[in-house]
C-alpha atoms as a PDB file:
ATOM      1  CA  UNK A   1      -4.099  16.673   8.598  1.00  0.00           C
ATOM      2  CA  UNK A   2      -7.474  16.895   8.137  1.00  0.00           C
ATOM      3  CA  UNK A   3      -8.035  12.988   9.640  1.00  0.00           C
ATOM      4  CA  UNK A   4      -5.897  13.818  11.990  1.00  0.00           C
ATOM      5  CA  UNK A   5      -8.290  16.761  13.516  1.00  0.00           C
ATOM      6  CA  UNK A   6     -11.011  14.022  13.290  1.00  0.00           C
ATOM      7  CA  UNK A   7      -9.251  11.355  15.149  1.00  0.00           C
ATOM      8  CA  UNK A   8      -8.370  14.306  18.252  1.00  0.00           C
ATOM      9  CA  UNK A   9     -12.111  15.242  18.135  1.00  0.00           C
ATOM     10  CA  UNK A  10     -13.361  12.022  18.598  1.00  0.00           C
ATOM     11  CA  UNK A  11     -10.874  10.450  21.239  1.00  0.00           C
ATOM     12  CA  UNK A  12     -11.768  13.877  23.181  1.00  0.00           C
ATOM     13  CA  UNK A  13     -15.545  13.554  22.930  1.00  0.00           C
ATOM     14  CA  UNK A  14     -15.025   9.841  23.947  1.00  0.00           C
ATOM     15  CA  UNK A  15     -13.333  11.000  27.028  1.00  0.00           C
ATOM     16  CA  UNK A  16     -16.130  13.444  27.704  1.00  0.00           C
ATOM     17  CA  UNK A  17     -19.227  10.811  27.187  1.00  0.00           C
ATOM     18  CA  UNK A  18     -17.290   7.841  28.604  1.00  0.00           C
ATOM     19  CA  UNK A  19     -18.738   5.313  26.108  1.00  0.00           C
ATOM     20  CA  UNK A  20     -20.376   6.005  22.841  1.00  0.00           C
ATOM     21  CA  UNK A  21     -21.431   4.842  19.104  1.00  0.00           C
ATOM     22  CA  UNK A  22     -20.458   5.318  15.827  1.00  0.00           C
ATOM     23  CA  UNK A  23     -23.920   6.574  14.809  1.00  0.00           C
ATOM     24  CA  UNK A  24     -23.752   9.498  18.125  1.00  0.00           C
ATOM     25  CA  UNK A  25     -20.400  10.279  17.112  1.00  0.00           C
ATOM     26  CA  UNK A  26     -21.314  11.126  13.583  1.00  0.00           C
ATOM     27  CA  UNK A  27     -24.374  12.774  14.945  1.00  0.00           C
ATOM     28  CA  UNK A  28     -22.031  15.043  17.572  1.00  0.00           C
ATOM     29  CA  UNK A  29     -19.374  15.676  15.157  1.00  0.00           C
ATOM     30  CA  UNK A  30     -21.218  16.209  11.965  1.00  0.00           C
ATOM     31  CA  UNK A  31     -19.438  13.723  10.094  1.00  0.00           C
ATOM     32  CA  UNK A  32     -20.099  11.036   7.275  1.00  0.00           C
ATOM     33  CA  UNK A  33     -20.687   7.813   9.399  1.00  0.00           C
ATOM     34  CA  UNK A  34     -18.156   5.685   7.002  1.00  0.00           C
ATOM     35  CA  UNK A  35     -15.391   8.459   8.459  1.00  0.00           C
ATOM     36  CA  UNK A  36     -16.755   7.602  12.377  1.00  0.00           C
ATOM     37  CA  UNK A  37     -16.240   3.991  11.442  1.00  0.00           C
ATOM     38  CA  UNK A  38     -12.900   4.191   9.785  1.00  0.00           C
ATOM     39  CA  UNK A  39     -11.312   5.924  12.436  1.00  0.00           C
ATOM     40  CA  UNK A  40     -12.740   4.518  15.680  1.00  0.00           C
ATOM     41  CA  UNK A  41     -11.329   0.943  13.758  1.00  0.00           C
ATOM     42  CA  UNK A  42      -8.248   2.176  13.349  1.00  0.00           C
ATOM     43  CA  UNK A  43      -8.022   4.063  16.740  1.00  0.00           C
ATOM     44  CA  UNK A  44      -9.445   0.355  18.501  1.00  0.00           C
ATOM     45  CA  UNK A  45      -6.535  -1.466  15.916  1.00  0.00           C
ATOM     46  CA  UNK A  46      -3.943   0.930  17.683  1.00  0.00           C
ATOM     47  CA  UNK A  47      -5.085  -0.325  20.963  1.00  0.00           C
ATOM     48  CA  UNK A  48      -6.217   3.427  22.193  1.00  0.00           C
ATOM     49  CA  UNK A  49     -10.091   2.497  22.216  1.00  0.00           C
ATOM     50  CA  UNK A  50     -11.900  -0.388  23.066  1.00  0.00           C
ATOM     51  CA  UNK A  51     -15.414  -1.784  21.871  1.00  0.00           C
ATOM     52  CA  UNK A  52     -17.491  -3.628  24.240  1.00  0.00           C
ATOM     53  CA  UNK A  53     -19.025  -6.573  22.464  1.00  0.00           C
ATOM     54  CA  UNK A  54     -22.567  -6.225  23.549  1.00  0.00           C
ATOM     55  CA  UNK A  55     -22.797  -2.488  22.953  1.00  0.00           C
ATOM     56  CA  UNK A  56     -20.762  -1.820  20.556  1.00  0.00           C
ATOM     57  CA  UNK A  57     -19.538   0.992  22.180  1.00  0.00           C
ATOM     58  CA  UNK A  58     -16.456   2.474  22.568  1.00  0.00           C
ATOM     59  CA  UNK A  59     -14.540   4.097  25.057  1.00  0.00           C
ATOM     60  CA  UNK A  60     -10.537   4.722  25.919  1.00  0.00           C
ATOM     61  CA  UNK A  61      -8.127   2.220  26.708  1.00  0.00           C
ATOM     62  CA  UNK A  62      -5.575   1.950  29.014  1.00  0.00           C
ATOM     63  CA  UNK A  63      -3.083   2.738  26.778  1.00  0.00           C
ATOM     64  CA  UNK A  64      -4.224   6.527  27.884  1.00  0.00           C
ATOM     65  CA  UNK A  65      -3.714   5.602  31.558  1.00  0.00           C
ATOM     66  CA  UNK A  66       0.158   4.071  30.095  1.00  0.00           C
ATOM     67  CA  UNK A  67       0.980   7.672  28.208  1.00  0.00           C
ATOM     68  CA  UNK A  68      -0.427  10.244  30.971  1.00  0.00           C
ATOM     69  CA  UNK A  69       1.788   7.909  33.750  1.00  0.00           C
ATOM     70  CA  UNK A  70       5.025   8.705  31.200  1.00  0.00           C
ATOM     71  CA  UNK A  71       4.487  12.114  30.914  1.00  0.00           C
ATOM     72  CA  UNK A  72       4.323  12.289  34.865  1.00  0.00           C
ATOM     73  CA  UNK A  73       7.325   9.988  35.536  1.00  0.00           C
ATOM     74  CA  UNK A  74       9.253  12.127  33.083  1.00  0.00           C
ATOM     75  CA  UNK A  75       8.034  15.469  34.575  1.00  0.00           C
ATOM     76  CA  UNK A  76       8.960  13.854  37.643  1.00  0.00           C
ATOM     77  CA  UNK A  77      12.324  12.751  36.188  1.00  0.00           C
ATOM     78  CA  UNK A  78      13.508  16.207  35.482  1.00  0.00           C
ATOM     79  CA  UNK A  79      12.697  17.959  38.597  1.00  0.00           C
ATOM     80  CA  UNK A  80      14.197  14.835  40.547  1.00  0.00           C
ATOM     81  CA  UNK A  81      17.387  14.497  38.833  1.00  0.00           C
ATOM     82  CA  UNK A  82      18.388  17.683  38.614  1.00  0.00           C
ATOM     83  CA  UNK A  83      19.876  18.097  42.304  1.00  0.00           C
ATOM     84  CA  UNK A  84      21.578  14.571  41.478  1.00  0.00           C
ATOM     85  CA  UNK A  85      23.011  16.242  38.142  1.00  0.00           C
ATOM     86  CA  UNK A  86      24.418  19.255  40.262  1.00  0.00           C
ATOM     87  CA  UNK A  87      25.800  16.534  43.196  1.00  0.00           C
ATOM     88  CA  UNK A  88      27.623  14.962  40.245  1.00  0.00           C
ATOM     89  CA  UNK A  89      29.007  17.300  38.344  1.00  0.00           C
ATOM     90  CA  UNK A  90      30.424  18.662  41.584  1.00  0.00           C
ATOM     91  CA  UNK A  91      32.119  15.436  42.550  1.00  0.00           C
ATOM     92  CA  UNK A  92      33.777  14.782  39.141  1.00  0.00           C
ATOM     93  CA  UNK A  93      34.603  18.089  38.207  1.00  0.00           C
ATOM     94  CA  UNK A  94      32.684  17.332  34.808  1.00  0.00           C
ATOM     95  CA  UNK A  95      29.410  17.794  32.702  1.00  0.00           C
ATOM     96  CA  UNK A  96      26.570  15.794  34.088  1.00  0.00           C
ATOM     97  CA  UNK A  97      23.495  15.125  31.281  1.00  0.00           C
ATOM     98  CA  UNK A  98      20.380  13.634  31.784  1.00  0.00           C
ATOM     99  CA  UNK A  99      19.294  11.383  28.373  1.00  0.00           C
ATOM    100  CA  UNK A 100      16.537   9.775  27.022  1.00  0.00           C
ATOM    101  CA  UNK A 101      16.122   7.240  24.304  1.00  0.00           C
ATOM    102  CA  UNK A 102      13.896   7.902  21.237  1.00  0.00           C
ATOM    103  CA  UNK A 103      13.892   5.279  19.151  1.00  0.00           C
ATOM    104  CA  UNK A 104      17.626   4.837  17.974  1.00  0.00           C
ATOM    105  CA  UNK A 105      18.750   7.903  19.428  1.00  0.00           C
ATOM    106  CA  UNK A 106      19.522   9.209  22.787  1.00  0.00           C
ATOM    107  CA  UNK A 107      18.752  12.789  23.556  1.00  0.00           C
ATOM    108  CA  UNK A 108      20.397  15.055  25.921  1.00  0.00           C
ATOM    109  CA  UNK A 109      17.510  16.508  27.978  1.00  0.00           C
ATOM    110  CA  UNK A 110      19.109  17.804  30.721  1.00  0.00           C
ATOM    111  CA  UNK A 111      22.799  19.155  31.556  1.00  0.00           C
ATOM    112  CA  UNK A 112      25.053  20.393  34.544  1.00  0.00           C
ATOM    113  CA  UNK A 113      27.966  21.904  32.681  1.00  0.00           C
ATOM    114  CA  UNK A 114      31.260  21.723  34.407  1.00  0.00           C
ATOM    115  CA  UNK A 115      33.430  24.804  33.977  1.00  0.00           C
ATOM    116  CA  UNK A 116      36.329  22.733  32.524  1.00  0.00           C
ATOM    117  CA  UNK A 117      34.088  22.039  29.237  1.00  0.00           C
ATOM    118  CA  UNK A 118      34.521  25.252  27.071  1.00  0.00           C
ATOM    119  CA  UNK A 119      33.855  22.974  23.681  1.00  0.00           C
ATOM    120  CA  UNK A 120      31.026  22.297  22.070  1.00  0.00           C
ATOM    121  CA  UNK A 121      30.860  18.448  22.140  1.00  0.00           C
ATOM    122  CA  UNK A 122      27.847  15.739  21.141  1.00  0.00           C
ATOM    123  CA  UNK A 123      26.482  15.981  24.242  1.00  0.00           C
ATOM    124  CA  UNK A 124      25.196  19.535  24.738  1.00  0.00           C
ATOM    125  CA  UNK A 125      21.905  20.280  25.224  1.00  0.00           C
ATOM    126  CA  UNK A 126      19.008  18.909  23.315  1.00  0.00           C
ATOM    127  CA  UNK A 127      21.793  17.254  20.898  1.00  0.00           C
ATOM    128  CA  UNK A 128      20.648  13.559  19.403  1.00  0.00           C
ATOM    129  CA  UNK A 129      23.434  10.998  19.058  1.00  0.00           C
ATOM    130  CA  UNK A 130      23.016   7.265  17.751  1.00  0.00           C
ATOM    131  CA  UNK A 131      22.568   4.665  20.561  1.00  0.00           C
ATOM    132  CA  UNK A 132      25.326   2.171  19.119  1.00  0.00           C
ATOM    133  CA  UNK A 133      28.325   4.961  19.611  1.00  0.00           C
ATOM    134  CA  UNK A 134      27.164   6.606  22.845  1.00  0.00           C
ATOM    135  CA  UNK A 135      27.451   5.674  26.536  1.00  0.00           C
ATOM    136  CA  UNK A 136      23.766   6.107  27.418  1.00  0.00           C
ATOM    137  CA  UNK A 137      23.098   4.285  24.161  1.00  0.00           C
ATOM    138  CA  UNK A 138      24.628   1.453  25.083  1.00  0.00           C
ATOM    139  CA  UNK A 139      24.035   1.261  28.314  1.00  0.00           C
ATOM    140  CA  UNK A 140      20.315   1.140  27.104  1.00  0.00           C
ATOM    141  CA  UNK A 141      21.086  -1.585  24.855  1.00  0.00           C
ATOM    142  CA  UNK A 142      22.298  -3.788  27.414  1.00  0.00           C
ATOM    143  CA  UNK A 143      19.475  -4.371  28.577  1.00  0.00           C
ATOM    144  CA  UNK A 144      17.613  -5.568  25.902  1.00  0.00           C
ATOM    145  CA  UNK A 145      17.094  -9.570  24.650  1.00  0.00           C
ATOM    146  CA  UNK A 146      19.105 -11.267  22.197  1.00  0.00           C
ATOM    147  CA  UNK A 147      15.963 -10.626  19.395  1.00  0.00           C
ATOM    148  CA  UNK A 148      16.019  -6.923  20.254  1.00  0.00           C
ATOM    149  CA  UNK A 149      19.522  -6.612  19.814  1.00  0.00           C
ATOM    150  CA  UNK A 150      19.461  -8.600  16.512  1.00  0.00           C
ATOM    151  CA  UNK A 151      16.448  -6.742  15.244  1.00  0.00           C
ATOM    152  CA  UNK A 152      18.340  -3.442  15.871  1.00  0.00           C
ATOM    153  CA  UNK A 153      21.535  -4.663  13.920  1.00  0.00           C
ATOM    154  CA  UNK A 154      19.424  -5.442  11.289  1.00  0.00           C
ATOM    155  CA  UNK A 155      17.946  -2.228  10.787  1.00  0.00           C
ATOM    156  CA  UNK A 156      20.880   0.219  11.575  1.00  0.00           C
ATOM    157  CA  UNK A 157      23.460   1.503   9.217  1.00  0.00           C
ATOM    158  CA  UNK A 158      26.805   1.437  11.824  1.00  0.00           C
ATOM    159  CA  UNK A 159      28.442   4.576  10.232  1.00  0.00           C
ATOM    160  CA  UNK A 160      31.970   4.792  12.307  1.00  0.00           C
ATOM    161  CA  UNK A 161      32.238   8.335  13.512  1.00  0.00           C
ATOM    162  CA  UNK A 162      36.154   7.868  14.618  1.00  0.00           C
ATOM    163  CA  UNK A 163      38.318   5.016  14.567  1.00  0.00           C
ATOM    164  CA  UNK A 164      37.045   3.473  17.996  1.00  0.00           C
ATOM    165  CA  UNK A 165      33.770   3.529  16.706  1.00  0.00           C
ATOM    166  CA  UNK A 166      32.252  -0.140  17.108  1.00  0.00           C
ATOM    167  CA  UNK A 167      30.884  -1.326  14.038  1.00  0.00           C
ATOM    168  CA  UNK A 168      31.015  -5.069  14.411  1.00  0.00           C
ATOM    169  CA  UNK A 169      28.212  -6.738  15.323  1.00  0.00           C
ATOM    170  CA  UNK A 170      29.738  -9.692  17.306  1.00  0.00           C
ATOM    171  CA  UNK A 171      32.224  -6.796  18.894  1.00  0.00           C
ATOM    172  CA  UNK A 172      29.102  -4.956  20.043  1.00  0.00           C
ATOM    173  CA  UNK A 173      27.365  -7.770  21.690  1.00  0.00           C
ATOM    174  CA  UNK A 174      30.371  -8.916  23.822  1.00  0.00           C
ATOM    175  CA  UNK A 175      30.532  -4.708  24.835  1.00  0.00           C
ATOM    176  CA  UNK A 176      26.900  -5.186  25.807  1.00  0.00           C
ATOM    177  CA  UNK A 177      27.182  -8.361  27.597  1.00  0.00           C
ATOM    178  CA  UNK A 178      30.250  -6.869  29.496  1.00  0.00           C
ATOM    179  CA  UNK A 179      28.350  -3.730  30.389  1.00  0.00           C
ATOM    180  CA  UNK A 180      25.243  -5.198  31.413  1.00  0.00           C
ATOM    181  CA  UNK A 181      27.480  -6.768  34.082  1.00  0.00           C
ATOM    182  CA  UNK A 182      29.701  -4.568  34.648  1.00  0.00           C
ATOM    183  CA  UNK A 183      26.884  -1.505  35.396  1.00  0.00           C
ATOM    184  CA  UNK A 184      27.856   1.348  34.152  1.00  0.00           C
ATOM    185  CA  UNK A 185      29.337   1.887  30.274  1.00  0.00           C
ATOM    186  CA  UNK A 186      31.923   4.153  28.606  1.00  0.00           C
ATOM    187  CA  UNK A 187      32.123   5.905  24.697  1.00  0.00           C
ATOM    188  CA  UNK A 188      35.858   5.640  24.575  1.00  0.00           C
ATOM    189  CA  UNK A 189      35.964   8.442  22.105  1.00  0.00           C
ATOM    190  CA  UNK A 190      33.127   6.683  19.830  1.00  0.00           C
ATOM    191  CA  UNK A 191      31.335   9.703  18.730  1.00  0.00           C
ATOM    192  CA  UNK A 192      34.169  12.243  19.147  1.00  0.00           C
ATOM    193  CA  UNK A 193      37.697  12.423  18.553  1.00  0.00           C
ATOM    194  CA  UNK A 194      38.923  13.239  22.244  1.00  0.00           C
ATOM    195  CA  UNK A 195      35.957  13.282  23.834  1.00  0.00           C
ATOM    196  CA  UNK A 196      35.092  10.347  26.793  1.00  0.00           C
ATOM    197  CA  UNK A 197      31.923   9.277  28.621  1.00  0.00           C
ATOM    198  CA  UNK A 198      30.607   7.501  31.443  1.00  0.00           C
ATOM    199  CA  UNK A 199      26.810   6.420  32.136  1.00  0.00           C
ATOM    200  CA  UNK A 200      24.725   4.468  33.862  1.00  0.00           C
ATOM    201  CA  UNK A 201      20.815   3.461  34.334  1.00  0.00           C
ATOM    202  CA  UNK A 202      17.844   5.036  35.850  1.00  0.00           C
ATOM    203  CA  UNK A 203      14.905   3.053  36.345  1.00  0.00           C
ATOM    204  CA  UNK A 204      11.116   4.021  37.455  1.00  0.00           C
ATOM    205  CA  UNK A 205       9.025   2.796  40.038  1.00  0.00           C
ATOM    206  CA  UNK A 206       7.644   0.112  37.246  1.00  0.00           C
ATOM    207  CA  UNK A 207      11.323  -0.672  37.740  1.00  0.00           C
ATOM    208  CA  UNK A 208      11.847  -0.212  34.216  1.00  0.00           C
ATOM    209  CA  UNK A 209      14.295   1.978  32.230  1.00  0.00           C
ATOM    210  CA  UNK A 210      13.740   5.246  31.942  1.00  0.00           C
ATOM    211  CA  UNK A 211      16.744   7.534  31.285  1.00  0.00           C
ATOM    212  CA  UNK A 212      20.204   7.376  31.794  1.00  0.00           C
ATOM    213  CA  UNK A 213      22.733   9.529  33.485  1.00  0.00           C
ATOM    214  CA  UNK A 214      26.841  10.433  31.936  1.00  0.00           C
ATOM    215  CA  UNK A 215      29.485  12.600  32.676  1.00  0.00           C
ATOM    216  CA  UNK A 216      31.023  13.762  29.718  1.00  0.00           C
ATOM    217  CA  UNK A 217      34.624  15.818  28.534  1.00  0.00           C
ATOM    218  CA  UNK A 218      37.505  15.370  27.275  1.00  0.00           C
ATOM    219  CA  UNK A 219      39.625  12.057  27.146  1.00  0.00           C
ATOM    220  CA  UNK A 220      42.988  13.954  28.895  1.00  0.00           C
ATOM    221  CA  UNK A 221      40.254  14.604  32.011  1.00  0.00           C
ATOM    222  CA  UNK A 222      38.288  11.287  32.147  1.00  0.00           C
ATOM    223  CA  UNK A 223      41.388   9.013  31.589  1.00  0.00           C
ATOM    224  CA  UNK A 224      41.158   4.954  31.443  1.00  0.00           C
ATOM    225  CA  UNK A 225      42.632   4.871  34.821  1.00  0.00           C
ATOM    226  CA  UNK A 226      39.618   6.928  36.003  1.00  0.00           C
ATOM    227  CA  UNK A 227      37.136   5.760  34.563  1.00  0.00           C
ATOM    228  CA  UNK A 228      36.037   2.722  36.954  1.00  0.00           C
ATOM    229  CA  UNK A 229      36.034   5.454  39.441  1.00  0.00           C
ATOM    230  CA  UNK A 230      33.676   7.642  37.423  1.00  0.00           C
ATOM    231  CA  UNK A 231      32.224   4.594  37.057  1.00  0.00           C
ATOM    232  CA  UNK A 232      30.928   4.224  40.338  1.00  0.00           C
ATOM    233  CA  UNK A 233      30.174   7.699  40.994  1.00  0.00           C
ATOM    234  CA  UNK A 234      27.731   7.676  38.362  1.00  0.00           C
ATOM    235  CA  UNK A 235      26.104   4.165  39.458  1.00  0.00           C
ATOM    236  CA  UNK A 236      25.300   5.768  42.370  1.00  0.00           C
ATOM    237  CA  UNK A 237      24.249   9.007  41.088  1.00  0.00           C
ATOM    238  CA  UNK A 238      21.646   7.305  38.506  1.00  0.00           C
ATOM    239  CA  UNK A 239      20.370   4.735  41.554  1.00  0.00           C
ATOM    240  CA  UNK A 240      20.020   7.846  43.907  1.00  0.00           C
ATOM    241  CA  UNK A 241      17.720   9.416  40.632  1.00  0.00           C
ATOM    242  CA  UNK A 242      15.859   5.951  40.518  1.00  0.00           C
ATOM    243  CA  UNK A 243      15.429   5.446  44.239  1.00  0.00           C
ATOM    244  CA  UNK A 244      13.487   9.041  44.270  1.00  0.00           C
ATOM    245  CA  UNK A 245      11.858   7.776  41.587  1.00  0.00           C
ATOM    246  CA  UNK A 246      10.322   4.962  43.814  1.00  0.00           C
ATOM    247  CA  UNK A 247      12.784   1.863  42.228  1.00  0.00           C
ATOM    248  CA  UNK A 248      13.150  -0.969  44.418  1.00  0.00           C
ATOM    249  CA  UNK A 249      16.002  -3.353  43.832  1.00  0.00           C
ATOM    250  CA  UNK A 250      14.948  -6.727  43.317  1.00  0.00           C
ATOM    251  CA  UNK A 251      16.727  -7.446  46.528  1.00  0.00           C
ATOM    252  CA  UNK A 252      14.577  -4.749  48.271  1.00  0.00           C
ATOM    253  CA  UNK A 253      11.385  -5.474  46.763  1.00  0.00           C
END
């Protein structure tokens, strides 16, 4: 804990003084000059500093600029989506969530409970779930490449939570591919016995992805007949989130 105080110090008196030395760092902070070294190299290694060559110098990155424009986007996220979450909810008659991924997980960030979901499923509030089982999760994954798919696959453990649980790998890539076209995804009871959910995308003005948008409850409610027409109705919620966001459809842009 004790390096980690260091590291904060410095990056903080950096971005006071713009641009300085190992030597004036040592001297400001009051410590051991092979400490100073250590961490600004493995700060500059991370990519959060750079060192001009000439100087030797060093001073933030971008990859400050990168972080400070997701914590805006997502404060922005929540405070946009939320009317959208309401709109939804209304129209389906069920739970709306808001989710974000974090590393393999989704996690439910945001909610508009229906009054028809008394239980306590996966998807309350602030719940985790795996990305491989989930709606959101998989709507996230079909997006990625071929290598990010296969480098996922090899590090996951597919534990199947109920009997529609996908566990095979080549079964999981042809849901993906079918998703990805498709534009919206379903958890067909994947996580929960009984319960069903629908999702879909929201991007960010870099259109990239940046959350994702369900309706969740149980299977009785959001039936297979239904659930193109959810389906749709939760496209165009999570493009209504993304177009407030500042996304532009490739078409548009």
């Amino acid at each position: 804990m004790k390096s980690l105080h260091k590291a904060l110090d410095i990056i903080e008196t950096i971005s006071q003084l713009g641009s300085v030395g190992v030597r004036e760092i040592s001297t400001i902070k009051g410590f051991p000059p092979a400490t100073s070294h250590r961490i600004l190299a493995t700060l500059t290694k991370r990519g959060y500093l750079e060192q001009d060559p000439s100087t030797k110098n060093y001073s933030l990155s971008i990859r400050f600029l990168e972080l400070g424009t997701r914590v805006r986007d997502q404060s922005d996220l929540y405070s946009i989506a939320r009317p959208h979450l309401q709109r939804l909810m209304s129209d389906t008659g069920e739970t709306a969530n808001l989710v974000i991924r974090d590393g393999d997980s989704v996690v439910y960030v945001d909610q508009v409970q229906s009054d028809k979901s008394r239980l306590a499923i996966f998807t309350q509030l602030g719940a985790r779930a795996p990305l491989y089982s989930t709606g959101v999760g998989k709507m996230m994954m079909s997006q990625w490449s071929e290598e990010e798919r296969e480098a996922y696959y090899r590090r996951t453990d597919f534990i199947p939570f109920t009997e529609n649980t996908i566990v095979n790998r080549s079964d999981l890539t042809e849901e993906l591919d079918r998703i990805c076209i498709q534009g919206f995804s379903e958890d067909n009871e994947e996580t929960e016995e009984g319960v069903r959910c629908v999702a879909a995308l929201v991007y960010d003005h870099r259109q990239q992805v940046i959350a994702a948008v369900s309706i969740s409850g149980v299977a009785m409610r959001i039936t297979s007949d239904r659930v193109m027409e959810f389906g749709e109705k939760v496209k165009q919620c999570a493009f209504e989130i993304s177009s407030d966001l500042g996304f532009q459809s490739p078409s548009k842009s």
